[in-house]
PDB file of N, CA and C in Angstrom:
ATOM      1  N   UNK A   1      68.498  -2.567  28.400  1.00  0.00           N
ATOM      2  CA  UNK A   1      67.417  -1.617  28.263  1.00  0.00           C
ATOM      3  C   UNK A   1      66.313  -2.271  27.444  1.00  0.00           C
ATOM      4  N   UNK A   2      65.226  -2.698  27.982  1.00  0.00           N
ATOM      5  CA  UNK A   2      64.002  -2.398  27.219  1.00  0.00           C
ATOM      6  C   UNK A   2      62.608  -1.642  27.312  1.00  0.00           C
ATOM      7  N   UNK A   3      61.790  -1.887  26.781  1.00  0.00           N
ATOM      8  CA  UNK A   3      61.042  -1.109  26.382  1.00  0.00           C
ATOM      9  C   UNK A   3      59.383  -1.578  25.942  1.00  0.00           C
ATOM     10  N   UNK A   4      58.484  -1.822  26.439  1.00  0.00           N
ATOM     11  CA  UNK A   4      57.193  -1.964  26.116  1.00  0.00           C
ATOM     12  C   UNK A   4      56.302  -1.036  25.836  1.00  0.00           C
ATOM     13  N   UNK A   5      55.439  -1.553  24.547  1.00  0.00           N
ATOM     14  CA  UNK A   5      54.478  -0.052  24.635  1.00  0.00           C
ATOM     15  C   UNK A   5      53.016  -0.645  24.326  1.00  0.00           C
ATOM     16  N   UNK A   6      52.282  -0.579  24.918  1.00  0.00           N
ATOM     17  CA  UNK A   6      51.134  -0.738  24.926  1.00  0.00           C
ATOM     18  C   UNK A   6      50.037   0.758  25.011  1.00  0.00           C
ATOM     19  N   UNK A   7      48.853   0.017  24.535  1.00  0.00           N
ATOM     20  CA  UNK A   7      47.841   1.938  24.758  1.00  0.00           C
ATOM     21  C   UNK A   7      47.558   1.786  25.994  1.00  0.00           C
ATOM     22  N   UNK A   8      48.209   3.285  26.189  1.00  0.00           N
ATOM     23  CA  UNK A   8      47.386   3.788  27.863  1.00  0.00           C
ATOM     24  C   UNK A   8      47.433   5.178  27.433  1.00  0.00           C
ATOM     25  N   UNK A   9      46.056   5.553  27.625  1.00  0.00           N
ATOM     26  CA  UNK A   9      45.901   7.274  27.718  1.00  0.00           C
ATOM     27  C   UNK A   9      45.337   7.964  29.079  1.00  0.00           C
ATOM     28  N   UNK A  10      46.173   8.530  29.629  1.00  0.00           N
ATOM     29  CA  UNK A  10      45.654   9.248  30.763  1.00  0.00           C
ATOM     30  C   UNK A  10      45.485  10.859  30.360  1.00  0.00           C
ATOM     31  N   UNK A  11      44.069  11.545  30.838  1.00  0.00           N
ATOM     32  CA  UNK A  11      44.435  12.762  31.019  1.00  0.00           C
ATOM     33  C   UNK A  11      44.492  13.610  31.719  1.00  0.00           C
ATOM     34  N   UNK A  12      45.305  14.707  32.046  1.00  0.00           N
ATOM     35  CA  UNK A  12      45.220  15.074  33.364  1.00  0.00           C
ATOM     36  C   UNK A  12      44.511  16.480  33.487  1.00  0.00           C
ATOM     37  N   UNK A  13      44.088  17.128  34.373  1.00  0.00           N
ATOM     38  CA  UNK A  13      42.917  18.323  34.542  1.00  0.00           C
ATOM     39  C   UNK A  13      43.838  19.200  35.680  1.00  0.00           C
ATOM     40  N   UNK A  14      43.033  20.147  36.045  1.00  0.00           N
ATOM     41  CA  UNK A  14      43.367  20.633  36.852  1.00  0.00           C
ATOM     42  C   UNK A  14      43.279  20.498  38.051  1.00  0.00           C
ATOM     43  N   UNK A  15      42.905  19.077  37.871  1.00  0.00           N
ATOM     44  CA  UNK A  15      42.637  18.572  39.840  1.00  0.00           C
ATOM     45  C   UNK A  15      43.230  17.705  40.104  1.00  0.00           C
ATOM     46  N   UNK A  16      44.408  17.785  38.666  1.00  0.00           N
ATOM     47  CA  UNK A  16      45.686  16.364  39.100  1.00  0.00           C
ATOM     48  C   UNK A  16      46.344  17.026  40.107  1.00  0.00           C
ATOM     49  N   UNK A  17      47.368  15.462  40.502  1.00  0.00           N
ATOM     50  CA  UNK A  17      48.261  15.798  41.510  1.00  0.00           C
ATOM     51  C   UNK A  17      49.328  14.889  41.847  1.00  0.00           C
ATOM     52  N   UNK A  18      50.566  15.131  41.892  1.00  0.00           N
ATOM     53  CA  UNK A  18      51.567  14.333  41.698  1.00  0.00           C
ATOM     54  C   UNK A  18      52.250  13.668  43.187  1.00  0.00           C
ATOM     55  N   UNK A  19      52.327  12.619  43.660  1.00  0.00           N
ATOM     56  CA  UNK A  19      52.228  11.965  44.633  1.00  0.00           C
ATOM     57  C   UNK A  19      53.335  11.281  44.332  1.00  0.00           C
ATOM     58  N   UNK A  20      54.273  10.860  45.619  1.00  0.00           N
ATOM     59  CA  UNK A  20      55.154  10.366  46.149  1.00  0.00           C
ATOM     60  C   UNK A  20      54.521   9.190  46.769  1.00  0.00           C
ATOM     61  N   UNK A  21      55.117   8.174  47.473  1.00  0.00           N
ATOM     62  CA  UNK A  21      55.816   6.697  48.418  1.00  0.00           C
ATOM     63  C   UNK A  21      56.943   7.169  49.644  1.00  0.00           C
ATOM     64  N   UNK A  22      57.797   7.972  48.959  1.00  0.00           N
ATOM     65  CA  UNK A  22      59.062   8.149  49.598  1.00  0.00           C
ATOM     66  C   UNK A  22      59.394   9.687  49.729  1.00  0.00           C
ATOM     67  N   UNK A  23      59.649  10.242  50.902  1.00  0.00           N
ATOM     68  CA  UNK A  23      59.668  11.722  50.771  1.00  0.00           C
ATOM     69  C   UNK A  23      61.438  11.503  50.052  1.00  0.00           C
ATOM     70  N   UNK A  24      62.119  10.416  49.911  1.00  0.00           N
ATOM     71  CA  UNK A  24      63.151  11.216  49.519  1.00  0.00           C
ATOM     72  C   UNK A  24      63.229  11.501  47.940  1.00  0.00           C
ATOM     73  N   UNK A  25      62.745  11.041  47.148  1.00  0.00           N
ATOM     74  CA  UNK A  25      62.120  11.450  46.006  1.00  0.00           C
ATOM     75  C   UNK A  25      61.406  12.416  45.669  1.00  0.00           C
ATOM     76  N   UNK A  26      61.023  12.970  46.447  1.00  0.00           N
ATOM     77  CA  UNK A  26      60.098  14.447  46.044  1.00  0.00           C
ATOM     78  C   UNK A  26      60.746  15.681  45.803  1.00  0.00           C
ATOM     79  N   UNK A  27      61.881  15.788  45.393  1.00  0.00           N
ATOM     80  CA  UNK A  27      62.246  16.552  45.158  1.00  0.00           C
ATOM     81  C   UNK A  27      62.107  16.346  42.906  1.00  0.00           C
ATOM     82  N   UNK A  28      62.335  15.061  42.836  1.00  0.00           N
ATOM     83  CA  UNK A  28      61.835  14.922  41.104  1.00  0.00           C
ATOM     84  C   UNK A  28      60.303  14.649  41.329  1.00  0.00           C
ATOM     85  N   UNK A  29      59.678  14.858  41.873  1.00  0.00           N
ATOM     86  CA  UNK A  29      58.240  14.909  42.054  1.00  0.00           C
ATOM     87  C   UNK A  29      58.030  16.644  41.457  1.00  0.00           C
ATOM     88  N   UNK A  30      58.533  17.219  42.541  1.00  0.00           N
ATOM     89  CA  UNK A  30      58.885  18.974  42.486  1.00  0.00           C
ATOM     90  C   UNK A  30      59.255  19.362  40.971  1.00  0.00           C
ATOM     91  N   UNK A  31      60.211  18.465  40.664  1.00  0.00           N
ATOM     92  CA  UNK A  31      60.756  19.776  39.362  1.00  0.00           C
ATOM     93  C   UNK A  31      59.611  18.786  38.131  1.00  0.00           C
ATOM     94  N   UNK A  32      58.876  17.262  38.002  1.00  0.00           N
ATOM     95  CA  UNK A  32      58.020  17.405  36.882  1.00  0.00           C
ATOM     96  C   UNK A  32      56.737  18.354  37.368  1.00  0.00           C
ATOM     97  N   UNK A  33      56.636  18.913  38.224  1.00  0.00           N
ATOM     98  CA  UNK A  33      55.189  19.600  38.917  1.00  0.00           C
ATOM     99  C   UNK A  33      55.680  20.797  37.864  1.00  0.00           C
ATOM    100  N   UNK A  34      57.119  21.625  38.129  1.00  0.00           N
ATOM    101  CA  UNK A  34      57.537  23.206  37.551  1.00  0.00           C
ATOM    102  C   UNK A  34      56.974  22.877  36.171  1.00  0.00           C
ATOM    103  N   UNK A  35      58.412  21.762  35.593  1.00  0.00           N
ATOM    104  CA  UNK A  35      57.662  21.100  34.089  1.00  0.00           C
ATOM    105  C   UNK A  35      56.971  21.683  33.474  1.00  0.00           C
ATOM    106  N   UNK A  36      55.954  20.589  34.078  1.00  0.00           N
ATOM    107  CA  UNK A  36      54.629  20.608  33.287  1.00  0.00           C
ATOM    108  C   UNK A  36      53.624  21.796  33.648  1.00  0.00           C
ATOM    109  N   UNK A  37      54.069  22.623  34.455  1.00  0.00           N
ATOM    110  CA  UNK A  37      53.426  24.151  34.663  1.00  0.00           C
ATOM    111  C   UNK A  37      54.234  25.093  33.621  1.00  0.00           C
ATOM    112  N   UNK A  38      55.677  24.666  33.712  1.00  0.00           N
ATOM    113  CA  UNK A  38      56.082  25.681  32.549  1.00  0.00           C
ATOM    114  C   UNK A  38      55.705  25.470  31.153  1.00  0.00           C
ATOM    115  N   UNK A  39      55.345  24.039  30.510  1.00  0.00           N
ATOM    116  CA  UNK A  39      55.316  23.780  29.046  1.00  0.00           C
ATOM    117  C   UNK A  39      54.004  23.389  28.917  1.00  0.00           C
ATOM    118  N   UNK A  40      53.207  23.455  29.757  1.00  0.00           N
ATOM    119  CA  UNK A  40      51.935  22.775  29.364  1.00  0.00           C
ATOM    120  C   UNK A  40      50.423  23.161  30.216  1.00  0.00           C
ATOM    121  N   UNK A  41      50.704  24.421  30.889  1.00  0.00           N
ATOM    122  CA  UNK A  41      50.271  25.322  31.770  1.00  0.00           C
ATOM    123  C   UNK A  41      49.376  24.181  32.578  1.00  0.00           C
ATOM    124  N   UNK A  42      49.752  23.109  33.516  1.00  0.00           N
ATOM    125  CA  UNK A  42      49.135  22.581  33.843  1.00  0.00           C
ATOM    126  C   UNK A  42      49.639  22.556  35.487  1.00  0.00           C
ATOM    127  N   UNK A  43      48.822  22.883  36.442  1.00  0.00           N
ATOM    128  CA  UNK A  43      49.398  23.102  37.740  1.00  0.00           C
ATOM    129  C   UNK A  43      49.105  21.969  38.760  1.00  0.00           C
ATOM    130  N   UNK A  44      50.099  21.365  39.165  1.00  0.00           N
ATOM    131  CA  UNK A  44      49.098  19.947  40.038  1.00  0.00           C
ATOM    132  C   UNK A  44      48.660  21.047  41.382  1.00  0.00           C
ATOM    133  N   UNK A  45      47.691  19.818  41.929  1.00  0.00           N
ATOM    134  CA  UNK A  45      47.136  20.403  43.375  1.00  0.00           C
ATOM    135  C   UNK A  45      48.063  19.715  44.524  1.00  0.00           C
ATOM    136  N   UNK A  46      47.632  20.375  45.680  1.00  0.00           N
ATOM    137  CA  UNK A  46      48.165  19.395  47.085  1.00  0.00           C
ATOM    138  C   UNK A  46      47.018  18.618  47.047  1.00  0.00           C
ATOM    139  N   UNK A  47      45.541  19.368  46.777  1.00  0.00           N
ATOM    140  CA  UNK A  47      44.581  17.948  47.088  1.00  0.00           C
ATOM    141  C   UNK A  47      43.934  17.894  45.742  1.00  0.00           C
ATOM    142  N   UNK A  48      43.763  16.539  45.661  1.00  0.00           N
ATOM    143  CA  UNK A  48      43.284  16.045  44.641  1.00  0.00           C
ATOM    144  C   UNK A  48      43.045  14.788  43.592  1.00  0.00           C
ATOM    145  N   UNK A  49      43.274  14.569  42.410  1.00  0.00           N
ATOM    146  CA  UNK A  49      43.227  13.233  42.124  1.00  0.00           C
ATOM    147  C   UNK A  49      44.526  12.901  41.979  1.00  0.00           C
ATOM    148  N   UNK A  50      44.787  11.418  42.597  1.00  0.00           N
ATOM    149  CA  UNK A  50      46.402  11.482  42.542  1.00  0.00           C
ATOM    150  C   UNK A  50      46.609  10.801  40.907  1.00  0.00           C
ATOM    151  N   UNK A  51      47.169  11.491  40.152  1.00  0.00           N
ATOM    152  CA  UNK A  51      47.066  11.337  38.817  1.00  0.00           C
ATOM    153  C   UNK A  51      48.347  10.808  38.414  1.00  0.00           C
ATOM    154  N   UNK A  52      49.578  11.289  38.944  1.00  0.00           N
ATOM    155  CA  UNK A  52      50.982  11.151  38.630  1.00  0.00           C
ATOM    156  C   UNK A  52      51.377  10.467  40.079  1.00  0.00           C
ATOM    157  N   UNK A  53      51.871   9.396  39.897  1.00  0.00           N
ATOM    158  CA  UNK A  53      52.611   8.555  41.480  1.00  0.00           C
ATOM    159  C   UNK A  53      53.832   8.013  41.197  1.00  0.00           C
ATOM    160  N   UNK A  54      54.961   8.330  42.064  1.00  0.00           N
ATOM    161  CA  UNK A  54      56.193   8.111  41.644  1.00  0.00           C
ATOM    162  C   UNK A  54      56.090   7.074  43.277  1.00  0.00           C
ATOM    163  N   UNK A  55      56.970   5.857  42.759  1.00  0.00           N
ATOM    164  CA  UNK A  55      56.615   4.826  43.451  1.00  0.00           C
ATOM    165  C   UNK A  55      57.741   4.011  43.289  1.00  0.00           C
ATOM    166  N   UNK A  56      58.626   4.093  44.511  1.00  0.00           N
ATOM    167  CA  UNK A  56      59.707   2.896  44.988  1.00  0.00           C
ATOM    168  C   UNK A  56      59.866   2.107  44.361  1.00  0.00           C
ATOM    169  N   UNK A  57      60.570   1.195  43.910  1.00  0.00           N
ATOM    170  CA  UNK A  57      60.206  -0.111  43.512  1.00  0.00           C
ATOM    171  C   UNK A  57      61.744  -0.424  43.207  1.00  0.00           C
ATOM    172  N   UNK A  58      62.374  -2.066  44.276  1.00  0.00           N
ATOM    173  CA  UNK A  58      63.209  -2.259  44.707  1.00  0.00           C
ATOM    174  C   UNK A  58      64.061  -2.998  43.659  1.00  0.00           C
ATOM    175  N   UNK A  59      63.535  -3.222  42.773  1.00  0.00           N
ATOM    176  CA  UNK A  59      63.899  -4.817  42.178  1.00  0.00           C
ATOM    177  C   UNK A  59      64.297  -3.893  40.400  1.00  0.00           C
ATOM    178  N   UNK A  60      64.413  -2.827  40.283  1.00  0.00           N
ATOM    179  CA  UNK A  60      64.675  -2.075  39.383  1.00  0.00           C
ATOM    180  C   UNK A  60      66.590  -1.489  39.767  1.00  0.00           C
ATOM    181  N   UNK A  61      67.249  -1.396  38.653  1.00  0.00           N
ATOM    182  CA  UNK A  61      68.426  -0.660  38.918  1.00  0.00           C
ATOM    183  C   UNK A  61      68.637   0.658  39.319  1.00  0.00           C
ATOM    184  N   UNK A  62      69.718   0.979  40.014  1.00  0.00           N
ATOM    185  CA  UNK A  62      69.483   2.625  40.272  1.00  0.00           C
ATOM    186  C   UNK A  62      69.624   3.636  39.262  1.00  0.00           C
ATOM    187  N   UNK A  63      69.343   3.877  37.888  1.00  0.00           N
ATOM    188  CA  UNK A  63      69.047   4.705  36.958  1.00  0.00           C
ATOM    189  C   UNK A  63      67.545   4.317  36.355  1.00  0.00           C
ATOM    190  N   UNK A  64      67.628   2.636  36.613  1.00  0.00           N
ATOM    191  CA  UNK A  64      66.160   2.372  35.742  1.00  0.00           C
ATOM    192  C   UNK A  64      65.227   3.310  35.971  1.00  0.00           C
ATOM    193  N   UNK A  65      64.023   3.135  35.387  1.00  0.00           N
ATOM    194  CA  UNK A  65      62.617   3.551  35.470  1.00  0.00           C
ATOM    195  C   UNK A  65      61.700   2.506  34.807  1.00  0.00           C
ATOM    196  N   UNK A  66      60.781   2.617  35.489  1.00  0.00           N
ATOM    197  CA  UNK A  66      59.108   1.955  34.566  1.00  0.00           C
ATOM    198  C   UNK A  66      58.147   2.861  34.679  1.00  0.00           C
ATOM    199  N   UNK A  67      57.679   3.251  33.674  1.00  0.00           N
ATOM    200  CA  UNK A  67      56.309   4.323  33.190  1.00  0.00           C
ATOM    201  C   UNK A  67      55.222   3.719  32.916  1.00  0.00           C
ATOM    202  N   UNK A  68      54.420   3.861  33.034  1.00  0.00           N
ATOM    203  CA  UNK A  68      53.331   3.205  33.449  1.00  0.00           C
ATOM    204  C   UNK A  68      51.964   3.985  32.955  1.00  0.00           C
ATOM    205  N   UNK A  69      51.455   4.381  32.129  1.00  0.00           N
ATOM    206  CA  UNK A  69      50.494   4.728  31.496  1.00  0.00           C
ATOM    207  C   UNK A  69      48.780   4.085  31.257  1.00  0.00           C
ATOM    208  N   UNK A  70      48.129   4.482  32.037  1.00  0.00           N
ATOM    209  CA  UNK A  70      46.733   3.604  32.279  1.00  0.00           C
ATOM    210  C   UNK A  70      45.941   4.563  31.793  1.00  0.00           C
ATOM    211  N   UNK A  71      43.986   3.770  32.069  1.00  0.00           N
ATOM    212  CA  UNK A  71      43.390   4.977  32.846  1.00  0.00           C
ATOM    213  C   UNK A  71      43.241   5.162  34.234  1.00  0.00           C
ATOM    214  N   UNK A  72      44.000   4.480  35.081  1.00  0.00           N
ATOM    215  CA  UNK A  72      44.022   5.099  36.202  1.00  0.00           C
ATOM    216  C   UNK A  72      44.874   6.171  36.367  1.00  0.00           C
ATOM    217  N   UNK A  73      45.774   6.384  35.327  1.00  0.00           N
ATOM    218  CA  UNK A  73      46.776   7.524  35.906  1.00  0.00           C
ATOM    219  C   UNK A  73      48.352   6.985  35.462  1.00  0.00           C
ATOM    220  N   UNK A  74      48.999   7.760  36.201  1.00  0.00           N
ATOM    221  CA  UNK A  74      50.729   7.516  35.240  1.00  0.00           C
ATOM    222  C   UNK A  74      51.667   7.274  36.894  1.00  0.00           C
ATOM    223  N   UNK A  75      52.105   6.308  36.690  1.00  0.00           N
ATOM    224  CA  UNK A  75      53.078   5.851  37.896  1.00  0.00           C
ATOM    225  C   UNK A  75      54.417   5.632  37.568  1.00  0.00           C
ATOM    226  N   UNK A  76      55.563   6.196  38.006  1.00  0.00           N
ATOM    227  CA  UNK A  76      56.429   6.073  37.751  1.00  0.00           C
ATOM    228  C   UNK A  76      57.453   5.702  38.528  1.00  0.00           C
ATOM    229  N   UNK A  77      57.803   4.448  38.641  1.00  0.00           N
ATOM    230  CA  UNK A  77      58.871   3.763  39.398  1.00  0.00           C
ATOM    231  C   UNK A  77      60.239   3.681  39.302  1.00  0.00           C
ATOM    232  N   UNK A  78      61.147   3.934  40.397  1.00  0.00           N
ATOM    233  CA  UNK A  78      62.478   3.796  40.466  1.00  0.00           C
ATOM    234  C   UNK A  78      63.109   3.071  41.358  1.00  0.00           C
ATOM    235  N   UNK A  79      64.549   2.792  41.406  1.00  0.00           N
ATOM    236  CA  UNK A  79      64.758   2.997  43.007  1.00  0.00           C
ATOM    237  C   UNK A  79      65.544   3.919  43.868  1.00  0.00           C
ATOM    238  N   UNK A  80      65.687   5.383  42.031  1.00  0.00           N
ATOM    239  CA  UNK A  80      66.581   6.303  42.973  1.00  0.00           C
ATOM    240  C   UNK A  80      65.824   7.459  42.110  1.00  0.00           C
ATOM    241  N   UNK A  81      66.893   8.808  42.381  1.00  0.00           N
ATOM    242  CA  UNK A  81      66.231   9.850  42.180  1.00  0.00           C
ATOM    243  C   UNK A  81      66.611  10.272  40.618  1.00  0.00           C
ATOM    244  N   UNK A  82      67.451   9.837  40.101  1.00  0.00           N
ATOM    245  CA  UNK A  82      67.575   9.673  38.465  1.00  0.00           C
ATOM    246  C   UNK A  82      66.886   9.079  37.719  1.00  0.00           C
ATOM    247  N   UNK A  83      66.782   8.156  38.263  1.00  0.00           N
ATOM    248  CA  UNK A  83      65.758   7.179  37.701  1.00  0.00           C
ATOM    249  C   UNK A  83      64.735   7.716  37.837  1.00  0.00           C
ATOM    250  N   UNK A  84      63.577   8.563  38.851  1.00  0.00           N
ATOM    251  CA  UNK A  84      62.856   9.509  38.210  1.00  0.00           C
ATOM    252  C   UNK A  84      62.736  10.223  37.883  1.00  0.00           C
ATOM    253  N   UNK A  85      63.851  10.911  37.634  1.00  0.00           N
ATOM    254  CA  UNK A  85      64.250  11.638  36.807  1.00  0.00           C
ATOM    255  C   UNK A  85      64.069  11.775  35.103  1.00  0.00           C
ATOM    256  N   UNK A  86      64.691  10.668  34.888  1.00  0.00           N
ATOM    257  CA  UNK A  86      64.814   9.977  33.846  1.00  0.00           C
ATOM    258  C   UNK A  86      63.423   9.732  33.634  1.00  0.00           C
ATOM    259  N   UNK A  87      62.491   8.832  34.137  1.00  0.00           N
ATOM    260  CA  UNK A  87      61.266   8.901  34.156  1.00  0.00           C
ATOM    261  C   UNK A  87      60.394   9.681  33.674  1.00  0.00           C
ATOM    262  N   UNK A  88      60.265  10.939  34.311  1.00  0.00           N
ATOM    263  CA  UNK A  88      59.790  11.909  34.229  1.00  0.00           C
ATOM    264  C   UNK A  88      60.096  12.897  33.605  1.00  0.00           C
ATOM    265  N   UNK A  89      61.231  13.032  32.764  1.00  0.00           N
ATOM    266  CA  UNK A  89      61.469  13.314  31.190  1.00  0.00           C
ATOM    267  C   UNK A  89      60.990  12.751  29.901  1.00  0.00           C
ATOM    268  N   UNK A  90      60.809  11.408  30.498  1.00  0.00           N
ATOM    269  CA  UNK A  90      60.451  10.596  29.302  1.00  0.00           C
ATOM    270  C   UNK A  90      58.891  10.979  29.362  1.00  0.00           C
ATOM    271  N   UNK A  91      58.593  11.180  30.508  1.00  0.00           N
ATOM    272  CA  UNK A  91      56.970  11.507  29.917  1.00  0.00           C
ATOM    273  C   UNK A  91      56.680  12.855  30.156  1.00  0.00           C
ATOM    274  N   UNK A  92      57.300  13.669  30.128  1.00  0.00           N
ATOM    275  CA  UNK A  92      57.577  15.260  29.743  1.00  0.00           C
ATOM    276  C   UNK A  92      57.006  15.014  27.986  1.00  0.00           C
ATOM    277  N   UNK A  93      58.202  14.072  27.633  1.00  0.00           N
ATOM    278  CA  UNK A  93      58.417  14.218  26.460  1.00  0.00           C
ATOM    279  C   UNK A  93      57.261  13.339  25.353  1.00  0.00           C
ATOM    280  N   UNK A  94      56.685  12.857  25.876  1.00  0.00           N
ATOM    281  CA  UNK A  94      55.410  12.045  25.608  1.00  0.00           C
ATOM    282  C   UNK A  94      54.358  12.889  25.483  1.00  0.00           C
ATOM    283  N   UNK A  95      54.320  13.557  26.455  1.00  0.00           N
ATOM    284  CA  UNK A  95      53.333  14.910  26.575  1.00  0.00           C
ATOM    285  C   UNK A  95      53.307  15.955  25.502  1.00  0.00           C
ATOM    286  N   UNK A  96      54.278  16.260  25.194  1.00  0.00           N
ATOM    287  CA  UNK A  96      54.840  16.908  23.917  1.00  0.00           C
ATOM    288  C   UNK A  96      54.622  16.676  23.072  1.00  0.00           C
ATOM    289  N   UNK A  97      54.767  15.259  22.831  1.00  0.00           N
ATOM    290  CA  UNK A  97      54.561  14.431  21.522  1.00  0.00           C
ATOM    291  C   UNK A  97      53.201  14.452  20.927  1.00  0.00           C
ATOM    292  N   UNK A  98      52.056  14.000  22.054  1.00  0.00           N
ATOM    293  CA  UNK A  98      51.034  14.290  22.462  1.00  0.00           C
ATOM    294  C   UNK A  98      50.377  15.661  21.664  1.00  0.00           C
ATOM    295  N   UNK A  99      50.932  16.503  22.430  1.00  0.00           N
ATOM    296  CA  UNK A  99      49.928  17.978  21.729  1.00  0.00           C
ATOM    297  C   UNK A  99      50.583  18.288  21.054  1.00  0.00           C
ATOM    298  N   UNK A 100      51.934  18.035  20.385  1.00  0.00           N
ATOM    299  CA  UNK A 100      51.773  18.592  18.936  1.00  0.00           C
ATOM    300  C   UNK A 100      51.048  17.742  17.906  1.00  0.00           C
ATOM    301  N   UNK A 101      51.082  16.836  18.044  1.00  0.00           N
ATOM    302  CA  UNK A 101      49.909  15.492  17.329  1.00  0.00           C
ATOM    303  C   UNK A 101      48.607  16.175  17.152  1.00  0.00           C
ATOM    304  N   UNK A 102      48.208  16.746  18.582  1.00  0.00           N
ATOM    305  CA  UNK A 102      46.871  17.000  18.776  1.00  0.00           C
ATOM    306  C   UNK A 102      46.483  18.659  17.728  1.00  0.00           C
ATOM    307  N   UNK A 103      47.545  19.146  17.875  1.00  0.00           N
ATOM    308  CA  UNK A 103      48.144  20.832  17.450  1.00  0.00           C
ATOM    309  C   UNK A 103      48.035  20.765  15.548  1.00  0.00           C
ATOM    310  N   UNK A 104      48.818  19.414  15.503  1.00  0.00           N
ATOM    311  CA  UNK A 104      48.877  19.276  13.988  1.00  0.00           C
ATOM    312  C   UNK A 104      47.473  18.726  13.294  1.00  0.00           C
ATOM    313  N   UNK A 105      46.892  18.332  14.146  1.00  0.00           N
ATOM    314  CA  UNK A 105      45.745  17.547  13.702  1.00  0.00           C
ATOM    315  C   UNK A 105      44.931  18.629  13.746  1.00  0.00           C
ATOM    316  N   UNK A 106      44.514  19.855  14.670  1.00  0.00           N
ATOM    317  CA  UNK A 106      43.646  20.655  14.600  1.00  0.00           C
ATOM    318  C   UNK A 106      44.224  21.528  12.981  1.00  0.00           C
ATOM    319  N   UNK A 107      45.555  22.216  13.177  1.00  0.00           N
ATOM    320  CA  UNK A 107      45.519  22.483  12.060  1.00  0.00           C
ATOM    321  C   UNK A 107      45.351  21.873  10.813  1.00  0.00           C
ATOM    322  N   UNK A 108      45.659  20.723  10.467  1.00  0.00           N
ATOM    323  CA  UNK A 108      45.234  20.156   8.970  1.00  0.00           C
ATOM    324  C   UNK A 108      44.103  20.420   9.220  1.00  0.00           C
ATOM    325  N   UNK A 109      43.020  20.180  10.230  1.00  0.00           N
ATOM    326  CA  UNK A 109      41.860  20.551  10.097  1.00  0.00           C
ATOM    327  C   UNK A 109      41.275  21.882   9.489  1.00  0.00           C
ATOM    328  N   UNK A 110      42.224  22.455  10.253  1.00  0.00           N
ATOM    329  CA  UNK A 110      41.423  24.308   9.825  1.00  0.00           C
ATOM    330  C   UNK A 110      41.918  24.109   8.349  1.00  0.00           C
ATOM    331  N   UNK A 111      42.945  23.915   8.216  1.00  0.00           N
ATOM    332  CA  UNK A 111      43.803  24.206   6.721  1.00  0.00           C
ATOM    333  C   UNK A 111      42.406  23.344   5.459  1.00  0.00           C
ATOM    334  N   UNK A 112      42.145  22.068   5.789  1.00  0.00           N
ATOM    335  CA  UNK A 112      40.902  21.619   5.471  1.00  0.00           C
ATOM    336  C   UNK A 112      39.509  22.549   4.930  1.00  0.00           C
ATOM    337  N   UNK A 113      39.130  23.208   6.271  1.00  0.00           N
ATOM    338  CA  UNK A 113      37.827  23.928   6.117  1.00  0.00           C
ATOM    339  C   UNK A 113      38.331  25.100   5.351  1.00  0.00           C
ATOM    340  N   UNK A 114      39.679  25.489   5.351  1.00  0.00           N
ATOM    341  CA  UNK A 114      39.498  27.065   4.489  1.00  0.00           C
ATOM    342  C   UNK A 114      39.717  26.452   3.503  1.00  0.00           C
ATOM    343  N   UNK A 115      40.556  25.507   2.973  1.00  0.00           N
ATOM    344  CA  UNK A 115      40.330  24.845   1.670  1.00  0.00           C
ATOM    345  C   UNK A 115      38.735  24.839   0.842  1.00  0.00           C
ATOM    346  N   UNK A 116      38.497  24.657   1.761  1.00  0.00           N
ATOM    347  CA  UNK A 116      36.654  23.793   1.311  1.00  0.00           C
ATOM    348  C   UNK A 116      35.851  25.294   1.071  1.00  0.00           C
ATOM    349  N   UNK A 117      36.198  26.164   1.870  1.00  0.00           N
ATOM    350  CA  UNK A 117      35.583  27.335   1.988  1.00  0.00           C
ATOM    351  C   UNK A 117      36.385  28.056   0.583  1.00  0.00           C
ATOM    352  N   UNK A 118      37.228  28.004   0.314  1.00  0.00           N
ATOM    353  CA  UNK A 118      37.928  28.484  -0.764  1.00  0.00           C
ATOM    354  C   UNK A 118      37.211  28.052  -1.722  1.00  0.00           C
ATOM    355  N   UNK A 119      37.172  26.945  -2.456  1.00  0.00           N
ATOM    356  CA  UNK A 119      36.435  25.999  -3.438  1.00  0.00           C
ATOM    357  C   UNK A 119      35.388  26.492  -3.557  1.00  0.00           C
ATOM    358  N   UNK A 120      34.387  26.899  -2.801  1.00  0.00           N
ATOM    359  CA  UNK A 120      32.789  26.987  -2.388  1.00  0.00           C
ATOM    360  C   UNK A 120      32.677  28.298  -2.868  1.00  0.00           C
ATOM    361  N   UNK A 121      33.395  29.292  -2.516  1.00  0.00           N
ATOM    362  CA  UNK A 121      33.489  30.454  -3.042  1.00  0.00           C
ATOM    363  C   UNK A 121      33.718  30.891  -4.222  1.00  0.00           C
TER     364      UNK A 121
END
């Protein structure tokens, strides 16, 4: 098992859309689409920017994955359906990581201004 991490920030809108290679994979295409509609109210389209691409790739083991984080978008390679599985948990969970970062940062912020507003008063 390893592991690279380099910066890639993608973000996705409401005109993402999660794209397949292989119809036999679309079924973990399907359940990160529920996902990320259930935890992050974000709904992919049928048409649109292909933002999320889950993509074959032969020369990987059958649990592996590679995640792939750009600004073109997030690709996620396997050569089976665990493996995007697996995949696509891991960046479930990235996502997460993500807005509570973003969640904690707004609040120290507010917590900040009523501070300041406290003082001033």
């Amino acid at each position: 098992m390893s592991a690279n991490f380099n910066n890639g920030v993608y973000e996705l809108t409401r005109y993402s859309q999660i794209t397949v290679d292989n119809t036999e994979f679309q079924s973990a295409a399907n359940w990160l689409a529920e996902e990320v509609t259930r935890l992050f109210s974000i709904e992919s389209k049928s048409i649109g920017q292909q933002d999320i691409h889950f993509r074959h790739s032969p020369v990987l083991d059958s649990e592996e994955y590679k995640l792939i984080v750009n600004d073109n978008g997030v690709v996620i390679e396997s050569t089976s359906q665990s493996g995007f599985i697996y995949g696509a948990a891991t960046l479930i969970q990235l996502m997460d990581l993500m807005r509570r970062a973003i969640l904690s940062t707004f609040l120290s912020a507010k917590f900040m201004i009523n501070l300041v507003l406290l003082i001033v008063e």
